[in-house]
C-alpha atoms as a PDB file:
ATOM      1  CA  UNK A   1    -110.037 -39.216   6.881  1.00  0.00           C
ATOM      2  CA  UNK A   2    -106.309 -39.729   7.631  1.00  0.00           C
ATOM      3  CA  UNK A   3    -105.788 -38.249  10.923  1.00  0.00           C
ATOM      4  CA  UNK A   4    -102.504 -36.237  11.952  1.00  0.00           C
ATOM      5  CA  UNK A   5    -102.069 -38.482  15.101  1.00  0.00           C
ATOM      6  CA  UNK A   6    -103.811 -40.003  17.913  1.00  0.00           C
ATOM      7  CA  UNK A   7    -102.961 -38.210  21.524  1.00  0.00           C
ATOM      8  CA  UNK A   8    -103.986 -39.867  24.395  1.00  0.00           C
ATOM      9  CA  UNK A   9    -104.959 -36.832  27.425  1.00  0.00           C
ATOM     10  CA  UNK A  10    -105.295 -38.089  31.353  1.00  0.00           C
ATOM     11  CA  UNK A  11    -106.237 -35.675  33.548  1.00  0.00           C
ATOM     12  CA  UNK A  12    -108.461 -35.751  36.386  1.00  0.00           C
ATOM     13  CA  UNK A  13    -110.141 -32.386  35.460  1.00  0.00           C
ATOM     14  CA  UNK A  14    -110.335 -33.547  31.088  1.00  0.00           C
ATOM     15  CA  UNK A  15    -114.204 -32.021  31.018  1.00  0.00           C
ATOM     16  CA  UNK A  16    -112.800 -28.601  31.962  1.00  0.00           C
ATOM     17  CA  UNK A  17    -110.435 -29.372  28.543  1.00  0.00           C
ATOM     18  CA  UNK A  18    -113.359 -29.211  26.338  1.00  0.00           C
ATOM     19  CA  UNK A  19    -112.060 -26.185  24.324  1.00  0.00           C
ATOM     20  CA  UNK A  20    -108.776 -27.306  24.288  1.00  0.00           C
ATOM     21  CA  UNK A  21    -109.688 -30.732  22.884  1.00  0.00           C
ATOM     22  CA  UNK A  22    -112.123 -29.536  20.433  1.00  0.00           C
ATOM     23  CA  UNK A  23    -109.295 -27.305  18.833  1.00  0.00           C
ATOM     24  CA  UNK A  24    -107.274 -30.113  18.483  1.00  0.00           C
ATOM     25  CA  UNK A  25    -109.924 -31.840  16.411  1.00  0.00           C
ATOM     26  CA  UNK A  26    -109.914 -29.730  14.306  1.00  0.00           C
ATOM     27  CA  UNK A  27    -106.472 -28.935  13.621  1.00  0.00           C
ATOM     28  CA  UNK A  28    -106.597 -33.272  12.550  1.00  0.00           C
ATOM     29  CA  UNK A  29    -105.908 -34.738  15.990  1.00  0.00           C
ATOM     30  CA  UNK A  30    -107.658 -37.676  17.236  1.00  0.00           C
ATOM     31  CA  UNK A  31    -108.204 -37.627  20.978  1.00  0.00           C
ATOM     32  CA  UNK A  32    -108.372 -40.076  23.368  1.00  0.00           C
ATOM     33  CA  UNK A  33    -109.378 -38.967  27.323  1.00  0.00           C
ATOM     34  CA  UNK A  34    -108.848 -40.609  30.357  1.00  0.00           C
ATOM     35  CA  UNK A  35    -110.108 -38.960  34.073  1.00  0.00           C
ATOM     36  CA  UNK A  36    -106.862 -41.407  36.056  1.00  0.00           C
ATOM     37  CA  UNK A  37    -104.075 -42.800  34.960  1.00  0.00           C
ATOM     38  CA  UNK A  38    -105.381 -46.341  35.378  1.00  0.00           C
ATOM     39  CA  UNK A  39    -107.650 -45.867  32.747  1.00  0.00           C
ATOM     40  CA  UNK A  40    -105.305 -43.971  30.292  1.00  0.00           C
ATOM     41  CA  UNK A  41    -103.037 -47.035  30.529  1.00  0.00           C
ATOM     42  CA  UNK A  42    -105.892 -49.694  29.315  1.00  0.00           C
ATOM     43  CA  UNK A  43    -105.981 -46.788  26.836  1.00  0.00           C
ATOM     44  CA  UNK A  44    -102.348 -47.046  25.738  1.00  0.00           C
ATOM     45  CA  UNK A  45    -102.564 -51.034  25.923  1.00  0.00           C
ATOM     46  CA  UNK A  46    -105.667 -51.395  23.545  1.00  0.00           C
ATOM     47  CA  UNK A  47    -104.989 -48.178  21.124  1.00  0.00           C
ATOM     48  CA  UNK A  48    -102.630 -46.950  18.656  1.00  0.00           C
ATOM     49  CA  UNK A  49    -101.417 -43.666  20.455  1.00  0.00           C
ATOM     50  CA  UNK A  50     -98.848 -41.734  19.141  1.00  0.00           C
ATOM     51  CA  UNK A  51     -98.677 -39.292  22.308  1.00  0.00           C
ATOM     52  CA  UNK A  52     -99.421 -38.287  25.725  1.00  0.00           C
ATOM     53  CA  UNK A  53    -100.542 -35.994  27.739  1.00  0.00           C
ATOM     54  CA  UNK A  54    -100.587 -36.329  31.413  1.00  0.00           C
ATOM     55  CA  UNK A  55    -101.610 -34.255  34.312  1.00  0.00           C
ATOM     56  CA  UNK A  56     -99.291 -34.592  37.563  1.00  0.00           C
ATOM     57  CA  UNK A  57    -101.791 -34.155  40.472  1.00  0.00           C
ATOM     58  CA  UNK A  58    -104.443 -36.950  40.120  1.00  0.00           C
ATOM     59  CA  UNK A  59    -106.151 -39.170  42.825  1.00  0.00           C
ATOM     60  CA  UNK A  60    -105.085 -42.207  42.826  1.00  0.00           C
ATOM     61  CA  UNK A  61    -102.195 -42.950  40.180  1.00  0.00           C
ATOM     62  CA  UNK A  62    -100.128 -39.846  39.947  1.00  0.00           C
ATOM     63  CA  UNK A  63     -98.768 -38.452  36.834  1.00  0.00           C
ATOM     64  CA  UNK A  64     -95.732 -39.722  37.541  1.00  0.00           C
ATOM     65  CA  UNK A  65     -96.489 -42.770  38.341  1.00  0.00           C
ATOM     66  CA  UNK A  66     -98.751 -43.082  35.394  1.00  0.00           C
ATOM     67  CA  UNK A  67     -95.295 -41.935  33.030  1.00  0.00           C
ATOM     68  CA  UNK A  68     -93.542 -44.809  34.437  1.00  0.00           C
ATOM     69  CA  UNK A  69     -95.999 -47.292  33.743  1.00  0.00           C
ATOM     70  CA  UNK A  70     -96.485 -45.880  30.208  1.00  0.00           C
ATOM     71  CA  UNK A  71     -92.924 -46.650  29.075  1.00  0.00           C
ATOM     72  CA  UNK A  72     -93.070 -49.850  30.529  1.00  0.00           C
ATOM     73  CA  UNK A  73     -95.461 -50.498  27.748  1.00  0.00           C
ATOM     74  CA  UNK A  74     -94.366 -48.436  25.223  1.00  0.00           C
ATOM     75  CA  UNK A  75     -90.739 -47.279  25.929  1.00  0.00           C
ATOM     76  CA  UNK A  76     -90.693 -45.205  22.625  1.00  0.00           C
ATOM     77  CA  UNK A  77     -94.168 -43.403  23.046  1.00  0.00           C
ATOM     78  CA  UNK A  78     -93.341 -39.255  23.824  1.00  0.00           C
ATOM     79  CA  UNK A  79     -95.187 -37.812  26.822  1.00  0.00           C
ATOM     80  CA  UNK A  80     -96.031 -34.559  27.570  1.00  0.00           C
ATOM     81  CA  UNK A  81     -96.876 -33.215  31.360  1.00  0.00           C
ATOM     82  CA  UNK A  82     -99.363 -30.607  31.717  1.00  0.00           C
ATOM     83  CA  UNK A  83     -99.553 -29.805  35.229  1.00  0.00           C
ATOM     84  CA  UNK A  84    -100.275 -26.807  37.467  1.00  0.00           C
ATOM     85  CA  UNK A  85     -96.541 -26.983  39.233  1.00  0.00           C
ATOM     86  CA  UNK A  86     -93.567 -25.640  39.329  1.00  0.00           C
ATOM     87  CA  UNK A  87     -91.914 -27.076  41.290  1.00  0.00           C
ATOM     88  CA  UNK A  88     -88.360 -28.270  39.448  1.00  0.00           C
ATOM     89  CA  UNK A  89     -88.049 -31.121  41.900  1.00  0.00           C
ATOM     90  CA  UNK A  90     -91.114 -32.643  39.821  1.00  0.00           C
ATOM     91  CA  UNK A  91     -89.334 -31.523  36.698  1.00  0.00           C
ATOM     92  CA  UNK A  92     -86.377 -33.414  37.120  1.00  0.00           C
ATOM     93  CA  UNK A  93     -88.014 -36.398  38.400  1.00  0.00           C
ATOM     94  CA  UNK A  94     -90.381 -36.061  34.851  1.00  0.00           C
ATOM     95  CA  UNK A  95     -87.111 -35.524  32.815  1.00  0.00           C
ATOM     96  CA  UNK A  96     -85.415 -38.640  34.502  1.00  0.00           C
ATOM     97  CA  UNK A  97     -88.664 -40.582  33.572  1.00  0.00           C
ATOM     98  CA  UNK A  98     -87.875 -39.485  29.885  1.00  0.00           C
ATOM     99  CA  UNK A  99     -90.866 -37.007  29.769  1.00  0.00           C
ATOM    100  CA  UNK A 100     -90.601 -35.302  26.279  1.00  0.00           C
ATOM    101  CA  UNK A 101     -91.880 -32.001  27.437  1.00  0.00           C
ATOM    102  CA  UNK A 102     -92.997 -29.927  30.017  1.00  0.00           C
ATOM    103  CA  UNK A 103     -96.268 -28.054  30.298  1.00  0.00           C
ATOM    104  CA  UNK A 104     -97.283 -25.177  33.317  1.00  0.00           C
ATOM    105  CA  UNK A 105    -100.951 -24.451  33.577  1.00  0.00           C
ATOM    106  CA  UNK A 106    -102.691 -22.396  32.596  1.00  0.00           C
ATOM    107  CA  UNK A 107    -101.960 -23.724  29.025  1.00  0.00           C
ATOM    108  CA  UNK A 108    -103.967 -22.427  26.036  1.00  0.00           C
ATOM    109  CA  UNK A 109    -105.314 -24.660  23.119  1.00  0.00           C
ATOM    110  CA  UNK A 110    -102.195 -23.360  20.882  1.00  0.00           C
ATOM    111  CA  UNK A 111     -99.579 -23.838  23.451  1.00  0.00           C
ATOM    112  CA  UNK A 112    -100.462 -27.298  23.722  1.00  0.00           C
ATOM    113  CA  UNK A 113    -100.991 -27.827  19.675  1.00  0.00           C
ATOM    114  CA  UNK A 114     -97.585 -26.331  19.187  1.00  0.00           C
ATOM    115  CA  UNK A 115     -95.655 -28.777  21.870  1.00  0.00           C
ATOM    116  CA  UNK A 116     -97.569 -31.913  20.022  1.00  0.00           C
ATOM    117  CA  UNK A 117     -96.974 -30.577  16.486  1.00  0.00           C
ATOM    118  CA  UNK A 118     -93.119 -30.027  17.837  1.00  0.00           C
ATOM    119  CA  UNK A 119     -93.031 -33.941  18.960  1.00  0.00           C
ATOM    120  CA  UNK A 120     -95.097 -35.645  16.372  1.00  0.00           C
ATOM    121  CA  UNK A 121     -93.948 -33.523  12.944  1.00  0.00           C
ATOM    122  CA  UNK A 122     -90.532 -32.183  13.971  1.00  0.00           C
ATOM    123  CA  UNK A 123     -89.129 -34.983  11.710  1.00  0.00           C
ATOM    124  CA  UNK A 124     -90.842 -34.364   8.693  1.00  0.00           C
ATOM    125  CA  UNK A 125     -91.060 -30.707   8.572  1.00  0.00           C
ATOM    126  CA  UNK A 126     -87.000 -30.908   9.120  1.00  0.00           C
ATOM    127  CA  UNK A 127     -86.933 -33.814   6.264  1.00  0.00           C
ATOM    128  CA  UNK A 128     -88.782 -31.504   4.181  1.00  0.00           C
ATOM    129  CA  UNK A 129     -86.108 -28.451   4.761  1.00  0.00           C
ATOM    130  CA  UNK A 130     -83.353 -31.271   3.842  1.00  0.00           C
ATOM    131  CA  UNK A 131     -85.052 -32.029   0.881  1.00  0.00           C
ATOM    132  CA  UNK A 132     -85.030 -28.355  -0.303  1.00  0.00           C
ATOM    133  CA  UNK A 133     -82.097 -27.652   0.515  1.00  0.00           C
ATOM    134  CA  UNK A 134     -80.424 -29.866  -1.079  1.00  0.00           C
ATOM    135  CA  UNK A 135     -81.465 -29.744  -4.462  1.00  0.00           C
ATOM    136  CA  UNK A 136     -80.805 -25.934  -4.003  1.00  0.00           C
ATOM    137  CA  UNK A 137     -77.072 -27.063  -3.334  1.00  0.00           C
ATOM    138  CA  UNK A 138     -76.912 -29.680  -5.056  1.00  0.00           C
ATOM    139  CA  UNK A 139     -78.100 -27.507  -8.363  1.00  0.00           C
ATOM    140  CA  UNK A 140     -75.079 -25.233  -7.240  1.00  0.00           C
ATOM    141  CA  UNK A 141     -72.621 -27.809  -6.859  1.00  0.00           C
ATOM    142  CA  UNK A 142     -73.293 -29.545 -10.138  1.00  0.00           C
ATOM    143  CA  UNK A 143     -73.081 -26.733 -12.138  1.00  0.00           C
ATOM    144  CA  UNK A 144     -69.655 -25.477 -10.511  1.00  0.00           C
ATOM    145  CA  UNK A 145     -66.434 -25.190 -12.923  1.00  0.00           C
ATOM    146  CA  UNK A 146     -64.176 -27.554 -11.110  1.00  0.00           C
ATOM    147  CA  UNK A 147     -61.319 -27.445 -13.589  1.00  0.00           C
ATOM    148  CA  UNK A 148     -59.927 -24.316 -11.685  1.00  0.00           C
ATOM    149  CA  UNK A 149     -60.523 -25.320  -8.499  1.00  0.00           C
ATOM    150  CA  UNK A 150     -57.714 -24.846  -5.987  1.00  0.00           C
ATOM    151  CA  UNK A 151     -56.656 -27.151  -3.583  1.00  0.00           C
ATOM    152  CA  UNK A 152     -58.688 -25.206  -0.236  1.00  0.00           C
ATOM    153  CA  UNK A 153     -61.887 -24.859  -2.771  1.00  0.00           C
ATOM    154  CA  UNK A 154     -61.341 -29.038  -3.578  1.00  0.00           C
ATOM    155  CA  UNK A 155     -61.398 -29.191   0.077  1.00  0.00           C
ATOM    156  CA  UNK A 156     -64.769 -27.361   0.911  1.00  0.00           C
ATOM    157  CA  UNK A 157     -66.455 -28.805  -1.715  1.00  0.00           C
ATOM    158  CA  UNK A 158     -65.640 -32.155   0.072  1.00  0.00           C
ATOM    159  CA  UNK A 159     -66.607 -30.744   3.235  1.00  0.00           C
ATOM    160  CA  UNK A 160     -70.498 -29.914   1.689  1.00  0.00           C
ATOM    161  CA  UNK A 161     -70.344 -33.561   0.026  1.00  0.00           C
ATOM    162  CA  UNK A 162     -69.274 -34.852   3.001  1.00  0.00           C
ATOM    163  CA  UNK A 163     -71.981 -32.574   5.505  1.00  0.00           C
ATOM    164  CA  UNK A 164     -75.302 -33.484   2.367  1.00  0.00           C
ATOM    165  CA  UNK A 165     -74.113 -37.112   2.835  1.00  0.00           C
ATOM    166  CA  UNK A 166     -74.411 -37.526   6.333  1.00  0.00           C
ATOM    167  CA  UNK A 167     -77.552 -36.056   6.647  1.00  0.00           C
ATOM    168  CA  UNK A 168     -79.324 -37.572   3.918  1.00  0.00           C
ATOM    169  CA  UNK A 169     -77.962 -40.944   6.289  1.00  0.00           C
ATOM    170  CA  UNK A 170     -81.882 -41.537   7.089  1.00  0.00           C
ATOM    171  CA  UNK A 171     -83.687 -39.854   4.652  1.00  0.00           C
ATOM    172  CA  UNK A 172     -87.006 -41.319   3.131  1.00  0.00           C
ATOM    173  CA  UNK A 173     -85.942 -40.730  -0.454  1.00  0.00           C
ATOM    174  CA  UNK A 174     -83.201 -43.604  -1.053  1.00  0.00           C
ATOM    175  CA  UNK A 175     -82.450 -41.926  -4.584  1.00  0.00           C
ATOM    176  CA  UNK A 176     -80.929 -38.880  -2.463  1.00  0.00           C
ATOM    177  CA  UNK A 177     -78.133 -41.169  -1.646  1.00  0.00           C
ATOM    178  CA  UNK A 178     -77.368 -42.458  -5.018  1.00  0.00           C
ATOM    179  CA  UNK A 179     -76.917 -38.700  -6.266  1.00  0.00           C
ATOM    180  CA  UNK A 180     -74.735 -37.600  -3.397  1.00  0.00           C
ATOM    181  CA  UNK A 181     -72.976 -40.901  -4.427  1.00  0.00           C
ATOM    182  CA  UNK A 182     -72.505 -40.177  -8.338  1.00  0.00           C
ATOM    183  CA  UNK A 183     -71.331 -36.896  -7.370  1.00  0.00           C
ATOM    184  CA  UNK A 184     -68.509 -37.654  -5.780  1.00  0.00           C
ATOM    185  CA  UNK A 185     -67.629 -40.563  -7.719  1.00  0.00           C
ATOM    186  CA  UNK A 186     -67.522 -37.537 -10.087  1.00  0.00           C
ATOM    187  CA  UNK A 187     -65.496 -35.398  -8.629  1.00  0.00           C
ATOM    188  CA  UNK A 188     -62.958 -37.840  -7.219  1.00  0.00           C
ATOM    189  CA  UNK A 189     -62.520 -38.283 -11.008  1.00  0.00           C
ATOM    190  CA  UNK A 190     -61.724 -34.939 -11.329  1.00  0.00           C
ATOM    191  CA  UNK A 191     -59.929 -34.596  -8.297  1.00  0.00           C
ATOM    192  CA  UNK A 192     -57.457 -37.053  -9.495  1.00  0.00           C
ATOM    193  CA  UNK A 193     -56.682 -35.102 -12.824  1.00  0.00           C
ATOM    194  CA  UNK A 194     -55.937 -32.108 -10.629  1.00  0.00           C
ATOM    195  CA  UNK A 195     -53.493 -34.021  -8.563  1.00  0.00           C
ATOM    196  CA  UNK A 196     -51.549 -34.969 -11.648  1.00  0.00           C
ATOM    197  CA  UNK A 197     -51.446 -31.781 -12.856  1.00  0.00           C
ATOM    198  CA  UNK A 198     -50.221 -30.093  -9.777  1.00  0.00           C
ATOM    199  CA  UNK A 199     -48.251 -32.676  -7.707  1.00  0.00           C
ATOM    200  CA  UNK A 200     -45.213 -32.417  -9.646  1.00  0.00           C
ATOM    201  CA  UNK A 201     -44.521 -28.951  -8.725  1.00  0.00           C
ATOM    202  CA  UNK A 202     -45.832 -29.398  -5.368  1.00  0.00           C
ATOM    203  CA  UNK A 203     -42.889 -31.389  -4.285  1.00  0.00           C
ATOM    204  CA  UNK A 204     -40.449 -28.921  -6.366  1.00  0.00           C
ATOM    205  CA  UNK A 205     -41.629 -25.789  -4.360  1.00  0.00           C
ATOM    206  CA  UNK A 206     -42.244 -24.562  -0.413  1.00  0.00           C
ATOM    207  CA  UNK A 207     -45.299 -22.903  -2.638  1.00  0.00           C
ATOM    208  CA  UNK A 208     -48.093 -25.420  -1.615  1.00  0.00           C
ATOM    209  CA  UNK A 209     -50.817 -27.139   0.547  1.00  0.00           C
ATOM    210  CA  UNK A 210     -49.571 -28.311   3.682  1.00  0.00           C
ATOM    211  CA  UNK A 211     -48.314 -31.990   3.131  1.00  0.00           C
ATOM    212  CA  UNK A 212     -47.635 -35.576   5.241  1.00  0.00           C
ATOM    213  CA  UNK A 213     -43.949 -34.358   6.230  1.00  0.00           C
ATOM    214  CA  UNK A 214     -45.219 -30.638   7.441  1.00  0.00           C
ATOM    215  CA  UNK A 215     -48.062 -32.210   9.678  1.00  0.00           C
ATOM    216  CA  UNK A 216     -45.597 -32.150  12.716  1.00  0.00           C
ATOM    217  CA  UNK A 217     -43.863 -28.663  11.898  1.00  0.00           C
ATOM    218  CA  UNK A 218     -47.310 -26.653  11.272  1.00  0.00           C
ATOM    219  CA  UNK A 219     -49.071 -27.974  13.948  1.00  0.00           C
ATOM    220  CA  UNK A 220     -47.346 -30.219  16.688  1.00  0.00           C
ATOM    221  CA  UNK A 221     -44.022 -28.256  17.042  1.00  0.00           C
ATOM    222  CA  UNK A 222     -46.131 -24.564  17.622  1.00  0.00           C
ATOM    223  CA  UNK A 223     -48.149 -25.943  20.588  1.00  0.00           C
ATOM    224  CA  UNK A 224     -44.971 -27.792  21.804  1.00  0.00           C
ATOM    225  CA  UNK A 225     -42.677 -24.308  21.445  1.00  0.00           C
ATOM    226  CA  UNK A 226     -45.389 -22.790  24.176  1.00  0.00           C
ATOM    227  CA  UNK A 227     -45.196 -25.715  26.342  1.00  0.00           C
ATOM    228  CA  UNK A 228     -48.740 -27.300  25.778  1.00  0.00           C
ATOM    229  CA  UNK A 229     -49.262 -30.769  26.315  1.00  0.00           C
ATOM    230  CA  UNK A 230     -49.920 -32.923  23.162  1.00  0.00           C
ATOM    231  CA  UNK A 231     -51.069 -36.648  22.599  1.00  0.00           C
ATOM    232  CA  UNK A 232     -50.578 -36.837  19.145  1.00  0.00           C
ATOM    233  CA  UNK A 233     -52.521 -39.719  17.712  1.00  0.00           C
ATOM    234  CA  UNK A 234     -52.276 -40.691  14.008  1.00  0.00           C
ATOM    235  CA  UNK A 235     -55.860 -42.726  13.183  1.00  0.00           C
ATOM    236  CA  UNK A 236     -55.268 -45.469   9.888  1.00  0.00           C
ATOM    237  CA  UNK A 237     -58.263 -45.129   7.610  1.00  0.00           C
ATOM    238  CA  UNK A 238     -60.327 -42.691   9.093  1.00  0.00           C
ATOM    239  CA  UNK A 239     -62.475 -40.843   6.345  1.00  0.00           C
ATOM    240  CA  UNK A 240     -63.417 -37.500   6.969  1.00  0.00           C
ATOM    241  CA  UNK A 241     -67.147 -38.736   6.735  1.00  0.00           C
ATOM    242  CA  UNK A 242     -66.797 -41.163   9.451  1.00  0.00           C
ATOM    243  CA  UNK A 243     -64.652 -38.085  11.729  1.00  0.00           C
ATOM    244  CA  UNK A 244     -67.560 -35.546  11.466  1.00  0.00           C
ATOM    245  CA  UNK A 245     -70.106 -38.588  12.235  1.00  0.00           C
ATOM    246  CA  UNK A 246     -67.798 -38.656  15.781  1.00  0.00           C
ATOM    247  CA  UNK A 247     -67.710 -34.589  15.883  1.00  0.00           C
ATOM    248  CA  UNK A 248     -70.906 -33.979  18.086  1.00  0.00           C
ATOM    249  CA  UNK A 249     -69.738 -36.999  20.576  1.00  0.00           C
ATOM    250  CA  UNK A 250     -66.064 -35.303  20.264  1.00  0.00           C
ATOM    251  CA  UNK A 251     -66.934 -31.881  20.541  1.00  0.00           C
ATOM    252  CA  UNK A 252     -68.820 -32.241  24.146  1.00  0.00           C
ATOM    253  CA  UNK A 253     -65.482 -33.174  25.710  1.00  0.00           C
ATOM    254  CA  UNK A 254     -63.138 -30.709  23.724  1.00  0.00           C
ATOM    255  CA  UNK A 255     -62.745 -28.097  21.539  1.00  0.00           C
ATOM    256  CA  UNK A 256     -62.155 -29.305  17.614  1.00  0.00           C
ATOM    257  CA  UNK A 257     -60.333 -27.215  15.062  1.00  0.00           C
ATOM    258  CA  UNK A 258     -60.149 -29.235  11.335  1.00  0.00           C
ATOM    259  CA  UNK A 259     -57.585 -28.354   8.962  1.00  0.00           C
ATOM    260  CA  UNK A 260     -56.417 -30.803   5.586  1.00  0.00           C
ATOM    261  CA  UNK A 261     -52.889 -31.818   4.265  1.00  0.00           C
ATOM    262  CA  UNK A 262     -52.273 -33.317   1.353  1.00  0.00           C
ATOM    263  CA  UNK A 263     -50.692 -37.238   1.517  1.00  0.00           C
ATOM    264  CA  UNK A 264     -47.792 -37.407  -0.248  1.00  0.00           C
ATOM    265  CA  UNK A 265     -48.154 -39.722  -3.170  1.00  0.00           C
ATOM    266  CA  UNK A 266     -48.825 -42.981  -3.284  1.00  0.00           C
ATOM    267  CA  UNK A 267     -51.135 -42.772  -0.353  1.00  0.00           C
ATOM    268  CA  UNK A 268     -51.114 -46.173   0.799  1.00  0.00           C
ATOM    269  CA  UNK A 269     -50.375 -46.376   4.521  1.00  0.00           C
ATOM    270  CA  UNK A 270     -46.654 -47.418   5.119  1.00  0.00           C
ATOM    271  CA  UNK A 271     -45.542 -43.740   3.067  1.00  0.00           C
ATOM    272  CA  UNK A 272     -48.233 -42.005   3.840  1.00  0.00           C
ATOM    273  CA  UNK A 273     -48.176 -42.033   7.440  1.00  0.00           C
ATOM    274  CA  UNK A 274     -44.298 -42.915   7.984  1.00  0.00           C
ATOM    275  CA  UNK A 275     -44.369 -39.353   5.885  1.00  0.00           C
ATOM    276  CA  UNK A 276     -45.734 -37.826   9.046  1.00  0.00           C
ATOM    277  CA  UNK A 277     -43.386 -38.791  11.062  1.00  0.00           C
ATOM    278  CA  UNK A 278     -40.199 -37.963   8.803  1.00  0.00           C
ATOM    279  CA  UNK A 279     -41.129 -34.724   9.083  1.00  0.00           C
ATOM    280  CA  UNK A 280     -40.398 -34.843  12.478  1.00  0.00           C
END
């Protein structure tokens, strides 16, 4: 019988883990003890263990010790210390080691099956969500009338083509992709056909989307008028796919508000952007 994952458990006290253990058994778990951390690592050398669990206070090889040695053998394998202290001197030194959680004793048999269900299955129960809820938006985008879309609802269907795309990035199902793909082939088709019918009286009227030549006057010359300090940087060929790929490394250093204009036409580069700056 296919087994939900083999978990490796040192601690010098493992027959007083008997109940513990046993539940895991038969929740699908196939365990592995080890009394020291000398002999969990022969474990971890000759067996295929997806996880760890490691008691601090051992004689001989400590937990930590044992940690260290365990990722010099298998840098990827997730640990989890169980261990009576609480001291947060030994929880930073764990968390430096890479430790993937931390356990205080007392611990009962569900604790510890919910912190190894957490490491091991995280991934696919959260590929599973994506899955559903996908097809639950994708069903809704699909069947959307798009030939009366304005310009802002163009723009946040992009935004959900754009979010569905990145995180189907490294999902299982490859035929995900080649949907999200389709779709937007489709509605850049249809995009197009409502940026011939509207363009022309774009340019006739101060009735429209914010454009290349009112970049600078909506949203440069406001912060300038209060005296902020701006580094205005204009980035050639950055899709909005590959921007919100950046956001989460961009958004721990400062605080990002998105907003769209619309390039004047054509959009390649030397009007485009010289647009921007002619509206300066």
């Amino acid at each position: 019988m296919k087994t939900r994952g083999k978990i490796l458990w040192v601690d010098d006290e493992i027959e007083h883990l008997k109940p513990h253990i046993l539940f895991l058994e038969e929740k699908g778990f196939e365990i592995e003890t080890a009394s020291n951390g000398v002999d969990g690592l022969n474990l971890v050398k000759n067996r295929d263990i997806q996880l760890a669990l490691i008691d601090q206070y051992m004689p001989g090889m400590d937990g930590i010790d044992t940690l260290r040695e365990l990722k010099l053998i298998d840098l990827a394998l997730p640990v989890i210390m169980v261990t009576k202290s609480e001291d947060e001197s030994l929880m930073n030194e764990a968390i430096s080691e890479k430790v993937t959680q931390f356990l205080i004793k007392p611990v009962n048999p569900s604790q510890v099956f919910m912190a190894i269900k957490q490491v091991l299955e995280s991934g696919q129960i959260q590929e599973e969500k994506t899955t559903r809820d996908f097809l639950k938006e994708y069903q809704k985008i699909s069947r959307r009338q798009k030939d009366q879309f304005t310009v802002e609802e163009w723009w946040d269907l992009y935004q959900q083509l754009v979010y569905w795309q990145l995180e189907l990035d490294d999902h299982n199902e490859p035929g995900f992709q080649s949907i999200i793909k389709e779709e937007i082939k489709t509605c850049n088709r249809e995009f197009s056909r409502f940026i011939e019918e509207v363009y022309p009286s774009w340019i006739k009227s101060d009735n429209r989307p914010p454009m290349s030549i009112d970049v600078v006057e909506r949203y440069v010359r406001p912060e300038l008028e209060i005296e902020q300090k701006i580094c205005f940087l204009v980035m050639d060929c950055l899709r909005s796919d590959q921007l919100m790929a950046m956001l989460p490394t961009l958004s721990l250093y400062f605080n990002v508000d998105i907003h769209f204009h619309v390039s004047i036409l054509p959009t390649a580069t030397p009007y485009s952007r010289n647009a921007i700056f002619s509206g300066m």
